[in-house]
PDB file of N, CA and C in Angstrom:
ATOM      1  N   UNK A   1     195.014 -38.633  -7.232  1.00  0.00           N
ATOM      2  CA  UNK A   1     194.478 -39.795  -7.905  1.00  0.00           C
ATOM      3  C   UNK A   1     194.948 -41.050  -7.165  1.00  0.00           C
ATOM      4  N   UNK A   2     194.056 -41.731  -6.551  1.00  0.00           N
ATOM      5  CA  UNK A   2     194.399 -42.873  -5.950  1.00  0.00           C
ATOM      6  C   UNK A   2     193.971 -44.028  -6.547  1.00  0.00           C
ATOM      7  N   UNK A   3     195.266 -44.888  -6.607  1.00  0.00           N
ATOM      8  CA  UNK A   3     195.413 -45.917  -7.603  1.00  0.00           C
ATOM      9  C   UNK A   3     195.049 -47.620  -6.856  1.00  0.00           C
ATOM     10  N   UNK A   4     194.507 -47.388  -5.803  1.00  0.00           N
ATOM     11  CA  UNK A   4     194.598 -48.438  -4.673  1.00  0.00           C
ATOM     12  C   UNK A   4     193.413 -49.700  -5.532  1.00  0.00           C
ATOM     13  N   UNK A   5     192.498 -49.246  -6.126  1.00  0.00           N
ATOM     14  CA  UNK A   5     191.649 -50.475  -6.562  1.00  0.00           C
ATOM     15  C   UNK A   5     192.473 -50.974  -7.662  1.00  0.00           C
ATOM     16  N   UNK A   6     193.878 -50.223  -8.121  1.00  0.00           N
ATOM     17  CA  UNK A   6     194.253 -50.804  -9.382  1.00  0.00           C
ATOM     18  C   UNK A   6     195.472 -52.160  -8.485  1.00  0.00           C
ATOM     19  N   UNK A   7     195.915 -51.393  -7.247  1.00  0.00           N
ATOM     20  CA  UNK A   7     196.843 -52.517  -7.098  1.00  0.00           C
ATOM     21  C   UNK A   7     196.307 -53.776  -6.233  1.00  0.00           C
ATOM     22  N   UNK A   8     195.234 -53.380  -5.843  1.00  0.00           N
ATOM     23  CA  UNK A   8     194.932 -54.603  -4.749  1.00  0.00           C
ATOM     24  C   UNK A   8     194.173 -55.589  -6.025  1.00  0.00           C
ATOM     25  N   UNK A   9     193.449 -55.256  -7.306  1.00  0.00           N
ATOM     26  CA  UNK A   9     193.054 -55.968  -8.238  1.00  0.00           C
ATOM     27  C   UNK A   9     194.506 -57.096  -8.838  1.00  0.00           C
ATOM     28  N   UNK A  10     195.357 -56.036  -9.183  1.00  0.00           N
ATOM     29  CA  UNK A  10     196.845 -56.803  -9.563  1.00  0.00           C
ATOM     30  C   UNK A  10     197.126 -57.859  -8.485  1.00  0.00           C
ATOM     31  N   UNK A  11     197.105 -57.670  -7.461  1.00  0.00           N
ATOM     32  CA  UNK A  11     197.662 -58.105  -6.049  1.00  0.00           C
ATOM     33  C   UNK A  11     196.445 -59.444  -5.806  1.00  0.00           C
ATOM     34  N   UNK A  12     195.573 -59.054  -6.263  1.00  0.00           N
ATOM     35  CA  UNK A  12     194.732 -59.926  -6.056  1.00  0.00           C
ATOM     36  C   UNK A  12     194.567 -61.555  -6.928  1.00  0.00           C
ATOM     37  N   UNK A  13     194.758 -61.164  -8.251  1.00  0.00           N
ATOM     38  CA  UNK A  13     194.935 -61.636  -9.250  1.00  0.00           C
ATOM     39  C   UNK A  13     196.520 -62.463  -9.500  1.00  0.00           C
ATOM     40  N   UNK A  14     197.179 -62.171  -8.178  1.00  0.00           N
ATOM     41  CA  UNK A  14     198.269 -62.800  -8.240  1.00  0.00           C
ATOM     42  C   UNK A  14     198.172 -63.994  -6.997  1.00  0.00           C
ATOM     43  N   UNK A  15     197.961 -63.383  -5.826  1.00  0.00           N
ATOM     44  CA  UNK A  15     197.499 -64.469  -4.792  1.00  0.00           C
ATOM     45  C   UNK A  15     196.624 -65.135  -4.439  1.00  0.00           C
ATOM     46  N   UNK A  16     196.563 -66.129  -3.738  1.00  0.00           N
ATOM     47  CA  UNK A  16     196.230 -67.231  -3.515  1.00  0.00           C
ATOM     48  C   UNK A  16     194.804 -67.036  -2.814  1.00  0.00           C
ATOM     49  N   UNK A  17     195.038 -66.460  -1.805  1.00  0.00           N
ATOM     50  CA  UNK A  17     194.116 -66.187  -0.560  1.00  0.00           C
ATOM     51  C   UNK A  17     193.836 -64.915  -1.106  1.00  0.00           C
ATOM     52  N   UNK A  18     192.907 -64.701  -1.979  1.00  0.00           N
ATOM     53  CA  UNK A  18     192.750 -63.099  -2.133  1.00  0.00           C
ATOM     54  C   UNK A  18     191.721 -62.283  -1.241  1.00  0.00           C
ATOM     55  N   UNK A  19     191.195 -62.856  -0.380  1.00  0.00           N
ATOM     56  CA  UNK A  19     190.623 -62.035   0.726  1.00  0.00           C
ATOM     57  C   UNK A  19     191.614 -61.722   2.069  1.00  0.00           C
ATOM     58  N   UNK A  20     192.370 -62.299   1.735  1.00  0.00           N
ATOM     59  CA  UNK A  20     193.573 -61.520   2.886  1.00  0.00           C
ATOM     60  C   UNK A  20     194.536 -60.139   2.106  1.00  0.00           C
ATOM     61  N   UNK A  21     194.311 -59.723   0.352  1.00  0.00           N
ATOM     62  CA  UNK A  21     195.096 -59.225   0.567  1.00  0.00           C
ATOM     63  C   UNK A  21     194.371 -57.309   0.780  1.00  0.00           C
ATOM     64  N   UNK A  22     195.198 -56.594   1.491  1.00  0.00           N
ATOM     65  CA  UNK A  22     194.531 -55.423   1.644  1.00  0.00           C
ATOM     66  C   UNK A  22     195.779 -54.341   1.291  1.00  0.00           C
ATOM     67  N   UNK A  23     195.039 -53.293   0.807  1.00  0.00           N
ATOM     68  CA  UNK A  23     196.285 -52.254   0.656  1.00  0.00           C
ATOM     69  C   UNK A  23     195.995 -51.008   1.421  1.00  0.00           C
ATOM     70  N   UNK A  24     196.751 -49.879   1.827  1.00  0.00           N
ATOM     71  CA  UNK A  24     196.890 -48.876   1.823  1.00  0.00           C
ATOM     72  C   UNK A  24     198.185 -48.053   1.498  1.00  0.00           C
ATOM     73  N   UNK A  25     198.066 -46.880   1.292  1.00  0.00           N
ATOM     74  CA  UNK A  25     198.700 -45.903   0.958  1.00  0.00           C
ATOM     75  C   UNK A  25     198.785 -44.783   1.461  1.00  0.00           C
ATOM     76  N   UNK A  26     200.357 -44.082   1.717  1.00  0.00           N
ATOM     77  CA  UNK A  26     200.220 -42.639   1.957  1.00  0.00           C
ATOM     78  C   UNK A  26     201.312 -41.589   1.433  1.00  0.00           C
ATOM     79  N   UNK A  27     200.915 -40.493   1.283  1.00  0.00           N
ATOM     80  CA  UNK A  27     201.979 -39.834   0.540  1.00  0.00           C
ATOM     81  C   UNK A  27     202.994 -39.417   1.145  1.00  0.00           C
ATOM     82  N   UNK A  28     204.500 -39.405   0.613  1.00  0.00           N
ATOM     83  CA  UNK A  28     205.320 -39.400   1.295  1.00  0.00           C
ATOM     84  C   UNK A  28     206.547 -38.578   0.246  1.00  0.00           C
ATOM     85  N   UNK A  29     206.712 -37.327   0.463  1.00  0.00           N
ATOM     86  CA  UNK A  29     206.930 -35.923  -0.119  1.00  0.00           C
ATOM     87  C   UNK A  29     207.056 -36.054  -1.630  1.00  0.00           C
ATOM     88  N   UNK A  30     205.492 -36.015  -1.754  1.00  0.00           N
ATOM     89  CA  UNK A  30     205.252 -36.041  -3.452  1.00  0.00           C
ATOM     90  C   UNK A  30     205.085 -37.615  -4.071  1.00  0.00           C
ATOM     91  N   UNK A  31     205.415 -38.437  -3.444  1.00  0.00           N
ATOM     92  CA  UNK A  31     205.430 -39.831  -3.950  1.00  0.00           C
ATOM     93  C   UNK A  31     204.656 -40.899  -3.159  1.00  0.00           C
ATOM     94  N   UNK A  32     203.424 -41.779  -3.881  1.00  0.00           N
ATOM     95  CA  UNK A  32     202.572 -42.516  -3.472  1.00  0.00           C
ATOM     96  C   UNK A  32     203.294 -43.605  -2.755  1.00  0.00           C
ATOM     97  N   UNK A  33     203.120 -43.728  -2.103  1.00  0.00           N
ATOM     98  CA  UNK A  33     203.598 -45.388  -1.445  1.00  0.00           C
ATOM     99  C   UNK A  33     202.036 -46.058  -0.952  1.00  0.00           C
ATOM    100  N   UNK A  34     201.651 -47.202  -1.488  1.00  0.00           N
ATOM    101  CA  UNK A  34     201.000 -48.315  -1.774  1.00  0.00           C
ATOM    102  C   UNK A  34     201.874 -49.606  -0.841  1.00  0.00           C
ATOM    103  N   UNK A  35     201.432 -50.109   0.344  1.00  0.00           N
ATOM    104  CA  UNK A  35     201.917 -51.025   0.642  1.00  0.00           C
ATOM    105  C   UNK A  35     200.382 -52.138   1.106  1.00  0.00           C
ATOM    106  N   UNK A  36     201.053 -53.634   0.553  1.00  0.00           N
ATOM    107  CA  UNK A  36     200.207 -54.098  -0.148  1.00  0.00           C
ATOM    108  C   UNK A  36     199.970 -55.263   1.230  1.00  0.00           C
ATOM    109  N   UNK A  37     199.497 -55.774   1.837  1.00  0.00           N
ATOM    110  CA  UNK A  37     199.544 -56.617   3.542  1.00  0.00           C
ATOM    111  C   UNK A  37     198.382 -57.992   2.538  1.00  0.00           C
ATOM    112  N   UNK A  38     199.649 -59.345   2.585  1.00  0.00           N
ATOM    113  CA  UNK A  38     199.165 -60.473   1.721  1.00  0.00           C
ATOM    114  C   UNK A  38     199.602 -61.393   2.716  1.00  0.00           C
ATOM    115  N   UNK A  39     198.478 -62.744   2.554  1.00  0.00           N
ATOM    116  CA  UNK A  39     198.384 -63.617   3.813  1.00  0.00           C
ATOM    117  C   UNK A  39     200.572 -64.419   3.705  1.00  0.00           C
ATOM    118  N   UNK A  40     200.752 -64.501   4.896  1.00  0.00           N
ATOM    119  CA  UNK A  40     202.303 -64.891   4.640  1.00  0.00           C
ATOM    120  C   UNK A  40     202.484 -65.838   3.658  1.00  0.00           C
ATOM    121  N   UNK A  41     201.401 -67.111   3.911  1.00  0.00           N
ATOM    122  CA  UNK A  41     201.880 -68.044   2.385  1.00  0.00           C
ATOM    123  C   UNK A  41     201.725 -67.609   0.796  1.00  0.00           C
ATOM    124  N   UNK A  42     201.127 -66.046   0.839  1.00  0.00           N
ATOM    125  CA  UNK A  42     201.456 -65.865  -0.276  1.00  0.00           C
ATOM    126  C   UNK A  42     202.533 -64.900  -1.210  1.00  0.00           C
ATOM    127  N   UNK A  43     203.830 -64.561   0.135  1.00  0.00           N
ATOM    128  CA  UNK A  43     204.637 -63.566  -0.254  1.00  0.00           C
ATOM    129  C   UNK A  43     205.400 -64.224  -1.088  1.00  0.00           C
ATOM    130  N   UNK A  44     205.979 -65.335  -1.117  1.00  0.00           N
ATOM    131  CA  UNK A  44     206.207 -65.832  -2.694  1.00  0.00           C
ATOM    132  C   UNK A  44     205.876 -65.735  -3.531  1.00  0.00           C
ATOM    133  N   UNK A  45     204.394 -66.299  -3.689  1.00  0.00           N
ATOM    134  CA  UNK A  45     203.563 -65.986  -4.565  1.00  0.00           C
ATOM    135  C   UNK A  45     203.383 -64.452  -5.200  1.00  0.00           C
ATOM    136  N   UNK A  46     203.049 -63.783  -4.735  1.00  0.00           N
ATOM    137  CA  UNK A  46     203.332 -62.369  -5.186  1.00  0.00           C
ATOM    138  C   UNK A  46     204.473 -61.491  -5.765  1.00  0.00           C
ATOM    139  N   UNK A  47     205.647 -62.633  -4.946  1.00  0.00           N
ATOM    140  CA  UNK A  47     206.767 -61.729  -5.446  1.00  0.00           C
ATOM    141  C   UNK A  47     207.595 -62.353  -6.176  1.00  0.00           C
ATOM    142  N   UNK A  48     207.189 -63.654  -6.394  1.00  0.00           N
ATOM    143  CA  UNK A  48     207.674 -64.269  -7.589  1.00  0.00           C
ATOM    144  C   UNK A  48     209.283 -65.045  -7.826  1.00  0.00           C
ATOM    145  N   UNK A  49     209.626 -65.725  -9.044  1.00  0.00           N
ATOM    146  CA  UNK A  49     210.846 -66.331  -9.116  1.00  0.00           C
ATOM    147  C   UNK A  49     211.629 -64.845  -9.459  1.00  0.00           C
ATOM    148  N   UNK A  50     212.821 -64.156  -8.666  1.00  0.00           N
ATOM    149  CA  UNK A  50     213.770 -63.033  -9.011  1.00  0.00           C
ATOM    150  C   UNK A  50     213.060 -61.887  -9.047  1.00  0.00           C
ATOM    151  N   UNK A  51     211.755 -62.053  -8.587  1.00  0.00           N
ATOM    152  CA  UNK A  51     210.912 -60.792  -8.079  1.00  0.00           C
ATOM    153  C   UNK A  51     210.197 -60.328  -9.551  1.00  0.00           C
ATOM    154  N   UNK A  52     209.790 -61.361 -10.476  1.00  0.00           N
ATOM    155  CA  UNK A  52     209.783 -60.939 -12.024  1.00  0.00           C
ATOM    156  C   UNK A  52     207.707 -60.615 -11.752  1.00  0.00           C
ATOM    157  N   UNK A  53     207.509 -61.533 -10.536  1.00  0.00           N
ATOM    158  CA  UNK A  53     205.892 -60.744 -10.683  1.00  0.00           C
ATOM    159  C   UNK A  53     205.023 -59.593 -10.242  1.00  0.00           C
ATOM    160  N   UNK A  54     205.914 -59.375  -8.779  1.00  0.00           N
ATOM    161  CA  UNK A  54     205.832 -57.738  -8.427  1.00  0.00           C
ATOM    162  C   UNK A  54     206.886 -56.852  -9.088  1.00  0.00           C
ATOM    163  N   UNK A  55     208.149 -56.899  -9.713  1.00  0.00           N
ATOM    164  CA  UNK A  55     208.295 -55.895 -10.683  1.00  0.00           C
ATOM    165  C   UNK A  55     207.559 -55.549 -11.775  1.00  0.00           C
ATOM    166  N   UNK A  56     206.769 -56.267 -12.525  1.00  0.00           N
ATOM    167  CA  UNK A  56     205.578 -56.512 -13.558  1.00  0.00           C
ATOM    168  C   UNK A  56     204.257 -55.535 -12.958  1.00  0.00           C
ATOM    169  N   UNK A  57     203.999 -55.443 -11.698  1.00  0.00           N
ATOM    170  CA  UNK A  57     203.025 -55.078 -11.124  1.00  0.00           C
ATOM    171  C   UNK A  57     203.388 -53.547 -10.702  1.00  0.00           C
ATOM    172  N   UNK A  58     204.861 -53.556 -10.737  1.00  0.00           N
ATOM    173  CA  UNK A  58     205.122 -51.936  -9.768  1.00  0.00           C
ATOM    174  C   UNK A  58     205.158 -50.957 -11.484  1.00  0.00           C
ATOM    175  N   UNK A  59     205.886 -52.236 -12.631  1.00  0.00           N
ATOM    176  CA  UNK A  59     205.931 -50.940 -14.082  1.00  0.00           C
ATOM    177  C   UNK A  59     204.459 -50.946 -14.125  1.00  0.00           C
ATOM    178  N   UNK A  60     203.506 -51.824 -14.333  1.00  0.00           N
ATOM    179  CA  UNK A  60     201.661 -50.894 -14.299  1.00  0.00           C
ATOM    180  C   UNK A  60     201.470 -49.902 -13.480  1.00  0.00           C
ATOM    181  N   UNK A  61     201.876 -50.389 -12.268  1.00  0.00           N
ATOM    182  CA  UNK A  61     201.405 -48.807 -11.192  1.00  0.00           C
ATOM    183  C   UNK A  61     202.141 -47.657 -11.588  1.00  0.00           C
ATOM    184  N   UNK A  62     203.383 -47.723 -11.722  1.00  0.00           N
ATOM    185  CA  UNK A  62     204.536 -46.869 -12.053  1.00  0.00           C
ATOM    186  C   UNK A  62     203.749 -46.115 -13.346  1.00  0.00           C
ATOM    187  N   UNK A  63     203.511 -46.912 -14.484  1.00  0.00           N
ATOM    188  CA  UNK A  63     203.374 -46.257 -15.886  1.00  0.00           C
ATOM    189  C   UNK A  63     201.884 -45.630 -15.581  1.00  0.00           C
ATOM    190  N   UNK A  64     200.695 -46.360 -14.756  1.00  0.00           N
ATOM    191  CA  UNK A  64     199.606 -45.788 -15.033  1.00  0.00           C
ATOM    192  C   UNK A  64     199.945 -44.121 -13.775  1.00  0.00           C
ATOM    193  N   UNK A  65     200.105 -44.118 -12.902  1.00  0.00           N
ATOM    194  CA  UNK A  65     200.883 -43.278 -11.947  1.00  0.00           C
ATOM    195  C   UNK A  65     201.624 -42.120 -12.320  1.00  0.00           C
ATOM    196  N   UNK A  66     202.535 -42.339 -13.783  1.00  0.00           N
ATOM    197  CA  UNK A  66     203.101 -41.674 -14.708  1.00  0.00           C
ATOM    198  C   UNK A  66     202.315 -40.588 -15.332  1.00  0.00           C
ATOM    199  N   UNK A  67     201.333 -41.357 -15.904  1.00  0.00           N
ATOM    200  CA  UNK A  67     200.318 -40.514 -16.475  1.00  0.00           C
ATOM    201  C   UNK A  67     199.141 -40.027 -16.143  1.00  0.00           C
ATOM    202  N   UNK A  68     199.303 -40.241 -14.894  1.00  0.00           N
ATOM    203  CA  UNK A  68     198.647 -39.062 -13.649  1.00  0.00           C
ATOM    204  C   UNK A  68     199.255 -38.120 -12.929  1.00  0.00           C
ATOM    205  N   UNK A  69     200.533 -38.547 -13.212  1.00  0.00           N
ATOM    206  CA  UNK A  69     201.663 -37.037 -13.463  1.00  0.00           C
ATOM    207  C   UNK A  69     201.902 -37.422 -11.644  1.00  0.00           C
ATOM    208  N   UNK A  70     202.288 -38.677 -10.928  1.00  0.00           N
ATOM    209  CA  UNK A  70     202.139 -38.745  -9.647  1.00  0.00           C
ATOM    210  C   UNK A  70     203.187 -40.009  -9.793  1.00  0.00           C
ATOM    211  N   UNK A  71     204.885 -40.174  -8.954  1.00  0.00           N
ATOM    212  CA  UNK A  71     205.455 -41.076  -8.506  1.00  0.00           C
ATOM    213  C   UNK A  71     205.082 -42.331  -7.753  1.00  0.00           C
ATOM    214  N   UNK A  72     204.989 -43.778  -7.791  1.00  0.00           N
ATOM    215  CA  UNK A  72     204.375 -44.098  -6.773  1.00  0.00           C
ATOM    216  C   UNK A  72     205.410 -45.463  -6.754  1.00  0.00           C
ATOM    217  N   UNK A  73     205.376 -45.907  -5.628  1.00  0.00           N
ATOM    218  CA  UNK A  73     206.369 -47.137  -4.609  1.00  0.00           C
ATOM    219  C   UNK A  73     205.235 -48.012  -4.618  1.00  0.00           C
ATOM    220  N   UNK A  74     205.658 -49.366  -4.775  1.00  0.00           N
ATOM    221  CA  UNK A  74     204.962 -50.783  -4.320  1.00  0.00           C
ATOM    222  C   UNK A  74     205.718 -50.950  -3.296  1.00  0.00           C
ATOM    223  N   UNK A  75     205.268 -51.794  -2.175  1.00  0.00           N
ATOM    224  CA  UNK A  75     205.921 -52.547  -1.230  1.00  0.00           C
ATOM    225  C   UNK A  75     204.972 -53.815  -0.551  1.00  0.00           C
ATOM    226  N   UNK A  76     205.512 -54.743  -0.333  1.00  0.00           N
ATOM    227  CA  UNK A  76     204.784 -55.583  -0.014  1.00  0.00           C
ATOM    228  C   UNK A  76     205.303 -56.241   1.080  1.00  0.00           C
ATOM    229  N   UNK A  77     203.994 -56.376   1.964  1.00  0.00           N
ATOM    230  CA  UNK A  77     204.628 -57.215   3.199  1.00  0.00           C
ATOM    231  C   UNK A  77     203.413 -58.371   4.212  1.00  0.00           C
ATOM    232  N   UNK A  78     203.934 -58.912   4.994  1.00  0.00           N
ATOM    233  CA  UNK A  78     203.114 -60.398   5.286  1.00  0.00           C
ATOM    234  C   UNK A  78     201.931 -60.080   6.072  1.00  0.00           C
ATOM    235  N   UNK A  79     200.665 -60.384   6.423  1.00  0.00           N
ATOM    236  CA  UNK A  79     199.666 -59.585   6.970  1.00  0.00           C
ATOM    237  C   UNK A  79     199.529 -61.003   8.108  1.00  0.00           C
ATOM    238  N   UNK A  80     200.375 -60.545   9.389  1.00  0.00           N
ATOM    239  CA  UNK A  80     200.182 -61.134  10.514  1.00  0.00           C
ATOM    240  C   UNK A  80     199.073 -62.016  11.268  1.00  0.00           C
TER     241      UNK A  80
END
């Protein structure tokens, strides 16, 4: 079950430039990793004051992920 339209929607809905942001994912022994490539002025933006808006974003992926019976990692990084 791939959850990728759920995080680039979140991801999207958080930044600025939302046509820069793009995701992919790959599995990595049993556990989704989702890494999320957002234009550099918006890695603040995304990740918030104490990281309170991508932790918000990783418990949705996490909980919906949960109940697809599948582990999954956020990571986010600057899209060059």
């Amino acid at each position: 079950m791939s959850l990728n339209p759920l995080v680039e929607t979140l991801f999207r809905l958080a930044a600025q430039d939302e046509d820069a942001v793009s995701v992919s994912d790959k599995n990595d022994r049993g556990t989704m990793v989702y890494t999320v490539n957002v234009a550099p002025g918006d890695v603040g933006r995304v990740i918030g004051k104490d990281g309170r808006v991508v932790q918000c974003i990783r418990n949705v992926v996490s909980a919906v992920g949960a109940k697809g019976g599948s582990r999954t990692v956020v990571k986010v990084a600057a899209r060059d």
